[in-house]
N, C-alpha and C. Protein backbone atom coordinates (compact mmCIF):
# COMPACT_ATOMS: atom_id res chain seq x y z
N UNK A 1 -0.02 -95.69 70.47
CA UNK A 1 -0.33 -95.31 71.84
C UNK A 1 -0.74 -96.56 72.61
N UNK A 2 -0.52 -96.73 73.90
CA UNK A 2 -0.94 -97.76 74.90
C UNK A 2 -2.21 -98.14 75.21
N UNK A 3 -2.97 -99.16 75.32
CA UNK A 3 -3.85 -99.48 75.31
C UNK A 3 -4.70 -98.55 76.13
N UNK A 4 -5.98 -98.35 76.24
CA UNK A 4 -6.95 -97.50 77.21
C UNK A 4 -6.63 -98.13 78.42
N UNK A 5 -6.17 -97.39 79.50
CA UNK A 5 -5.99 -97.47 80.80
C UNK A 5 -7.12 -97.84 81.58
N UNK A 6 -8.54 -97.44 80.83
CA UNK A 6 -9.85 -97.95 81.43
C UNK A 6 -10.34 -99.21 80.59
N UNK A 7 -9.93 -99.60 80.40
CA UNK A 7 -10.36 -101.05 78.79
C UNK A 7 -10.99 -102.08 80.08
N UNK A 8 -10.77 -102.05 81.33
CA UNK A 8 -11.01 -103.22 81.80
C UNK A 8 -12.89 -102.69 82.32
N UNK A 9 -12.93 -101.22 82.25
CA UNK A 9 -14.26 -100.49 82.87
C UNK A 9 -14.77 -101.03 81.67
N UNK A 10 -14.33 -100.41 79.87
CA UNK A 10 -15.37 -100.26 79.01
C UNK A 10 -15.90 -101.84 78.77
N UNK A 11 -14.98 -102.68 79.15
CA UNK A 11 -15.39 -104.51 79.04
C UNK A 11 -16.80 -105.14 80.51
N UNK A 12 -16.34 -104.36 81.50
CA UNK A 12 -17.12 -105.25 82.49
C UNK A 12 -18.35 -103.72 83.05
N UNK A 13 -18.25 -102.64 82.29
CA UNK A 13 -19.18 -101.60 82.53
C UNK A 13 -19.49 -100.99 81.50
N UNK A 14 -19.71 -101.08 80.79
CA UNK A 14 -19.45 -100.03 79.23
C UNK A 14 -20.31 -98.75 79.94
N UNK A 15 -21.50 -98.75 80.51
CA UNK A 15 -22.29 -97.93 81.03
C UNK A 15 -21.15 -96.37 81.62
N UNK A 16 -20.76 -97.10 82.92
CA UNK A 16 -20.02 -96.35 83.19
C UNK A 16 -18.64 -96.08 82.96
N UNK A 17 -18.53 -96.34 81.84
CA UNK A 17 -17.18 -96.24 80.71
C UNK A 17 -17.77 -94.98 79.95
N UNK A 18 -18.67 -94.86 79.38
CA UNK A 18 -19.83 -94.49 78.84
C UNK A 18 -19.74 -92.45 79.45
N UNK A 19 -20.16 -92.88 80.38
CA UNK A 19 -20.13 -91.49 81.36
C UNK A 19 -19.03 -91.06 81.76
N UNK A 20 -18.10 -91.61 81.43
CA UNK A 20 -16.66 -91.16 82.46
C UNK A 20 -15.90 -90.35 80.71
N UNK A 21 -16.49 -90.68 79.78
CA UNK A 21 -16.17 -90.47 78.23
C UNK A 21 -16.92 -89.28 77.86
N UNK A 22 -18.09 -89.29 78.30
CA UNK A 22 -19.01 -88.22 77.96
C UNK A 22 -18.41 -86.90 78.54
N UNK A 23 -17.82 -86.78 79.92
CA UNK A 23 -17.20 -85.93 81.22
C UNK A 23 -15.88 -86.02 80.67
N UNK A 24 -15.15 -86.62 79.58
CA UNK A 24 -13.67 -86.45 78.94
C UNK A 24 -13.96 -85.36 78.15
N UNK A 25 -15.04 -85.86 77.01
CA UNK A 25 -15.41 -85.35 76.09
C UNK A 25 -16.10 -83.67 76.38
N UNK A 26 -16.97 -83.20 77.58
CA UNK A 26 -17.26 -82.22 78.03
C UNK A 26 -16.35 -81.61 78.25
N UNK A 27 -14.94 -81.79 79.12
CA UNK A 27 -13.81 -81.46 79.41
C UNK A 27 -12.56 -80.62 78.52
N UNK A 28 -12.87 -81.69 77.80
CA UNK A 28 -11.50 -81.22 76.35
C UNK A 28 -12.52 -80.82 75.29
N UNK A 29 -13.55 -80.17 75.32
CA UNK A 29 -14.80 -79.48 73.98
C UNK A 29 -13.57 -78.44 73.64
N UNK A 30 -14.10 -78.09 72.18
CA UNK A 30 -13.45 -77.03 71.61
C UNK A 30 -13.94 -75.91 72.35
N UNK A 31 -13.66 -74.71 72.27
CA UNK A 31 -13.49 -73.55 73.13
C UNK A 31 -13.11 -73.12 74.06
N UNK A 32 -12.79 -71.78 74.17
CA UNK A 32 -12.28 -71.32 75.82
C UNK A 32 -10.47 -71.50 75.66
N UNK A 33 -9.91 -72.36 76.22
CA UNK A 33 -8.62 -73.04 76.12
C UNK A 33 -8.58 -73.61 75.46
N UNK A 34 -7.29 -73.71 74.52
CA UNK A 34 -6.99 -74.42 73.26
C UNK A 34 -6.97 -75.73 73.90
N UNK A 35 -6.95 -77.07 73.34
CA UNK A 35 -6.81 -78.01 73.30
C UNK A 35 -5.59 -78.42 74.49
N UNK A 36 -4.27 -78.16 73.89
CA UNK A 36 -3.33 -78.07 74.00
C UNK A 36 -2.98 -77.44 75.43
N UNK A 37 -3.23 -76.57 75.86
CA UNK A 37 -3.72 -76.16 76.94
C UNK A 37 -4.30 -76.66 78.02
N UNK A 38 -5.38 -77.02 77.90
CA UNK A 38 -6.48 -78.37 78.94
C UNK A 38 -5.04 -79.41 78.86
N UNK A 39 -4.69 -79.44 77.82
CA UNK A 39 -4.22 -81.82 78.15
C UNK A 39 -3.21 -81.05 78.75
N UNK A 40 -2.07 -79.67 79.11
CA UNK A 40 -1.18 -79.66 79.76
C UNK A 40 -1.91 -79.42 81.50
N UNK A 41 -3.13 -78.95 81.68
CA UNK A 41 -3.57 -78.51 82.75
C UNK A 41 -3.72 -80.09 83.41
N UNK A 42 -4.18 -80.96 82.38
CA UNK A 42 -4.39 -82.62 82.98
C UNK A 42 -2.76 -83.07 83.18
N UNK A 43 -2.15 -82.73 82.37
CA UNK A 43 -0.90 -83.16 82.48
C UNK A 43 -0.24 -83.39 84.19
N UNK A 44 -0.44 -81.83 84.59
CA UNK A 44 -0.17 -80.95 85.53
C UNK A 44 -1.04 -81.70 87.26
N UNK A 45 -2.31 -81.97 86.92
CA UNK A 45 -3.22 -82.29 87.58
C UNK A 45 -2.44 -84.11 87.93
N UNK A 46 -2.58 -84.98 86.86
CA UNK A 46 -1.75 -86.22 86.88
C UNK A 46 -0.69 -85.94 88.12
N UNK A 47 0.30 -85.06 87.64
CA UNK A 47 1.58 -85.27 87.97
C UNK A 47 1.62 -85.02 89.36
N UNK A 48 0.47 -83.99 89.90
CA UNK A 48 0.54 -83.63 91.16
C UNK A 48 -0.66 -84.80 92.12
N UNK A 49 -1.39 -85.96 91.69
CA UNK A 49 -2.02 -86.69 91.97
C UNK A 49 -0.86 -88.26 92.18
N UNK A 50 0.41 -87.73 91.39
CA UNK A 50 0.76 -89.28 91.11
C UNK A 50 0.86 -90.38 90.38
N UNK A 51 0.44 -89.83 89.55
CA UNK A 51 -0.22 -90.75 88.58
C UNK A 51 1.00 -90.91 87.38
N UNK A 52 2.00 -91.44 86.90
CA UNK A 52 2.79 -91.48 85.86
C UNK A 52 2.34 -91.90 84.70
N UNK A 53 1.36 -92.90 84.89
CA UNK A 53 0.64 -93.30 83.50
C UNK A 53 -0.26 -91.77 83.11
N UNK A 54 -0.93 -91.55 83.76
CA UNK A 54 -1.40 -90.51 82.96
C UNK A 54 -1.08 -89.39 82.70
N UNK A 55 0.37 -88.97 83.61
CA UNK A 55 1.13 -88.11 82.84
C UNK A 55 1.72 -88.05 81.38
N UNK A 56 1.82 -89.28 81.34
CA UNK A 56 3.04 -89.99 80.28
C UNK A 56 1.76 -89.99 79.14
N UNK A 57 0.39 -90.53 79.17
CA UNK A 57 -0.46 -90.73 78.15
C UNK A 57 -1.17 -89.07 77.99
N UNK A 58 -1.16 -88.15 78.93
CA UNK A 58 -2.01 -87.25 78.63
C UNK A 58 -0.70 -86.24 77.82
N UNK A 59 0.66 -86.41 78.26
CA UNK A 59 1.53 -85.60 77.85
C UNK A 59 2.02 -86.05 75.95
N UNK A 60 1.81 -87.22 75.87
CA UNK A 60 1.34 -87.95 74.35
C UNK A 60 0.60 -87.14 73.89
N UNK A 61 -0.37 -86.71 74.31
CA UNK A 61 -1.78 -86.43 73.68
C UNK A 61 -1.21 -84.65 73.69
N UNK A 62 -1.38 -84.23 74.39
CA UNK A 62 -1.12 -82.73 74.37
C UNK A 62 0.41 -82.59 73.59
N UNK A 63 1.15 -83.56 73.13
CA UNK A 63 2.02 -82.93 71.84
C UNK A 63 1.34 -83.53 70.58
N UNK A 64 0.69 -84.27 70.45
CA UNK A 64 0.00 -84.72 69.27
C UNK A 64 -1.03 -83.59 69.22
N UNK A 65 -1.25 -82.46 69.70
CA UNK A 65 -2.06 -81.27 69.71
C UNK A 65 -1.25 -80.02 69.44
N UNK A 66 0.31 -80.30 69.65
CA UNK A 66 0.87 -79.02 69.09
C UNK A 66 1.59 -78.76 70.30
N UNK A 67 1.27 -79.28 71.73
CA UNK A 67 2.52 -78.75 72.76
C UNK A 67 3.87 -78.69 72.51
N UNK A 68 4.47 -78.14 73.13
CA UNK A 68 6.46 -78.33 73.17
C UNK A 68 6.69 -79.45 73.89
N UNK A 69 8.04 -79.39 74.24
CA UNK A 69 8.31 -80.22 75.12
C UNK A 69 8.64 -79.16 76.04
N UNK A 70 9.15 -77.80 75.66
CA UNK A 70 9.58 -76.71 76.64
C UNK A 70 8.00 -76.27 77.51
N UNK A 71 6.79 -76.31 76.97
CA UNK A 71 6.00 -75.92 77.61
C UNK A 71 4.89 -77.34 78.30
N UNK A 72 5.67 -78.75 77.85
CA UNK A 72 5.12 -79.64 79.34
C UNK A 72 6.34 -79.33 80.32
N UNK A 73 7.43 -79.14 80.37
CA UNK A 73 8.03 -78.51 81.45
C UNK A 73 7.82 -77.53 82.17
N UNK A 74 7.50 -76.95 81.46
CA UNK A 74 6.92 -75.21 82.26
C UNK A 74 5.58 -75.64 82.83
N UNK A 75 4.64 -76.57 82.68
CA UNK A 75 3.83 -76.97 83.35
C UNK A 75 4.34 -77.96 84.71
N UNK A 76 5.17 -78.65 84.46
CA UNK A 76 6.07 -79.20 85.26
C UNK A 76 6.34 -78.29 86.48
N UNK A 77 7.28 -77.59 85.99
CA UNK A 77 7.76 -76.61 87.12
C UNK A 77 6.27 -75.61 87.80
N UNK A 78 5.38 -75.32 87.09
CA UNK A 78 4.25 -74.67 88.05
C UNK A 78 3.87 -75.72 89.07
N UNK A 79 3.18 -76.71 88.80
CA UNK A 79 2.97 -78.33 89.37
C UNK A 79 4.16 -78.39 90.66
N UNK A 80 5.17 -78.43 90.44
CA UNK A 80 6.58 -78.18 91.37
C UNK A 80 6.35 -76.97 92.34
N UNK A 81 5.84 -75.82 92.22
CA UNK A 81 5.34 -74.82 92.45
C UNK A 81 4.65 -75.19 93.33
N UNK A 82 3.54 -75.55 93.01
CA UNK A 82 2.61 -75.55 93.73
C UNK A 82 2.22 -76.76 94.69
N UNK A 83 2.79 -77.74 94.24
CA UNK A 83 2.80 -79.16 94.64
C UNK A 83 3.62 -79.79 95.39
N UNK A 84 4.83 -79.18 94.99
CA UNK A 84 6.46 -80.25 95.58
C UNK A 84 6.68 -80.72 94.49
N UNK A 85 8.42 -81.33 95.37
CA UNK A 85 8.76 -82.06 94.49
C UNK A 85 8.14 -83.41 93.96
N UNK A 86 7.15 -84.11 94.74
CA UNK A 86 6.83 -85.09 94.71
C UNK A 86 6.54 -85.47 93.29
N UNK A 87 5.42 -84.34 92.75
CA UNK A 87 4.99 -83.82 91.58
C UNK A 87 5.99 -84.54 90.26
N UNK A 88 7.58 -83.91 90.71
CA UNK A 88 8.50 -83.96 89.74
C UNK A 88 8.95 -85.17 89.30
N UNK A 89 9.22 -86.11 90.69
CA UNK A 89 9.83 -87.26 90.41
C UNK A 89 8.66 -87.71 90.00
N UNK A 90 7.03 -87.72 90.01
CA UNK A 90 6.26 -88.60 89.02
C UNK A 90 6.23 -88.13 87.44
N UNK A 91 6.45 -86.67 87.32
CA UNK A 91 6.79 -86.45 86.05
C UNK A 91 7.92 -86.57 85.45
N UNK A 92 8.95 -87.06 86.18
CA UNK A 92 10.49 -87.69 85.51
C UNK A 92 10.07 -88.91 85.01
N UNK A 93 9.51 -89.87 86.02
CA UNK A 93 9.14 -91.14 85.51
C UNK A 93 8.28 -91.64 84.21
N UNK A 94 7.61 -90.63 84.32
CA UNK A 94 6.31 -90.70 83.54
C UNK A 94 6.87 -90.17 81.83
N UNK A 95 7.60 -89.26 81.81
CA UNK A 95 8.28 -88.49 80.39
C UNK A 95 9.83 -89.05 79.79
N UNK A 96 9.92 -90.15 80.96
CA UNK A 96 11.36 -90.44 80.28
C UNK A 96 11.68 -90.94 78.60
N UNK A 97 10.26 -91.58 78.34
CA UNK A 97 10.16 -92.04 77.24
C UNK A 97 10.09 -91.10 76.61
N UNK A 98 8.86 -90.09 76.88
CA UNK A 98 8.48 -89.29 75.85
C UNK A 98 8.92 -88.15 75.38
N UNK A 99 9.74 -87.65 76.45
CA UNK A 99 10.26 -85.86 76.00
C UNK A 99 12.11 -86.22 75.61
C-alpha cells in the first residue's frame, strides 16, 4: 500500500496526527456497520469530495475487508446519484488501478 497520505502531519505534528487517528479509529470501531460497509461509505464520501487518492486508498482498504468490486460500484453509482457525474470521473481515476 502507498505511503500514509498524512506522513508529512505525523513528522511535523504527531499531536495532531494523533487526534485525526483517534477520530479514524472511533469511525471504523467494530459495530453497527460492518467494516466493509463504513470504508465503502468513505469510499463514496472521497469520491463525491474529489479526492482520487482517497478513493483509490480507502477502496484498497474496503476490499482487503471483503468488498466486491461489484459493490464499490454500486457505491459509485449512489455517489453519481446523488452527487453528479463529477463524483464518477474522480472515481474512474482513482480505481483504474485497482478494480
Amino acid at each position: 500500500m502507498a505511503e500514509n497520505p498524512l506522513q508529512v502531519i505525523m513528522d511535523q505534528d504527531p499531536e495532531l496526527f494523533t487526534l485525526l487517528e483517534n477520530t479514524r479509529e472511533l469511525a471504523f470501531a467494530e459495530g453497527g456497520i460492518p467494516l466493509k460497509y463504513k470504508l465503502l461509505i468513505a469510499v463514496a464520501l472521497d469520491a463525491a469530495n474529489g479526492s482520487a487518492d482517497g478513493v483509490k486508498f480507502l477502496a484498497m482498504q474496503a476490499m482487503q475487508a471483503g468488498t466486491t468490486k461489484e459493490e464499490v460500484m454500486q457505491a459509485i453509482r449512489i455517489t453519481q446519484y446523488i452527487f453528479g457525474a463529477g463524483s464518477v470521473y474522480t472515481a474512474s481515476e482513482a480505481l483504474k488501478d485497482v478494480l
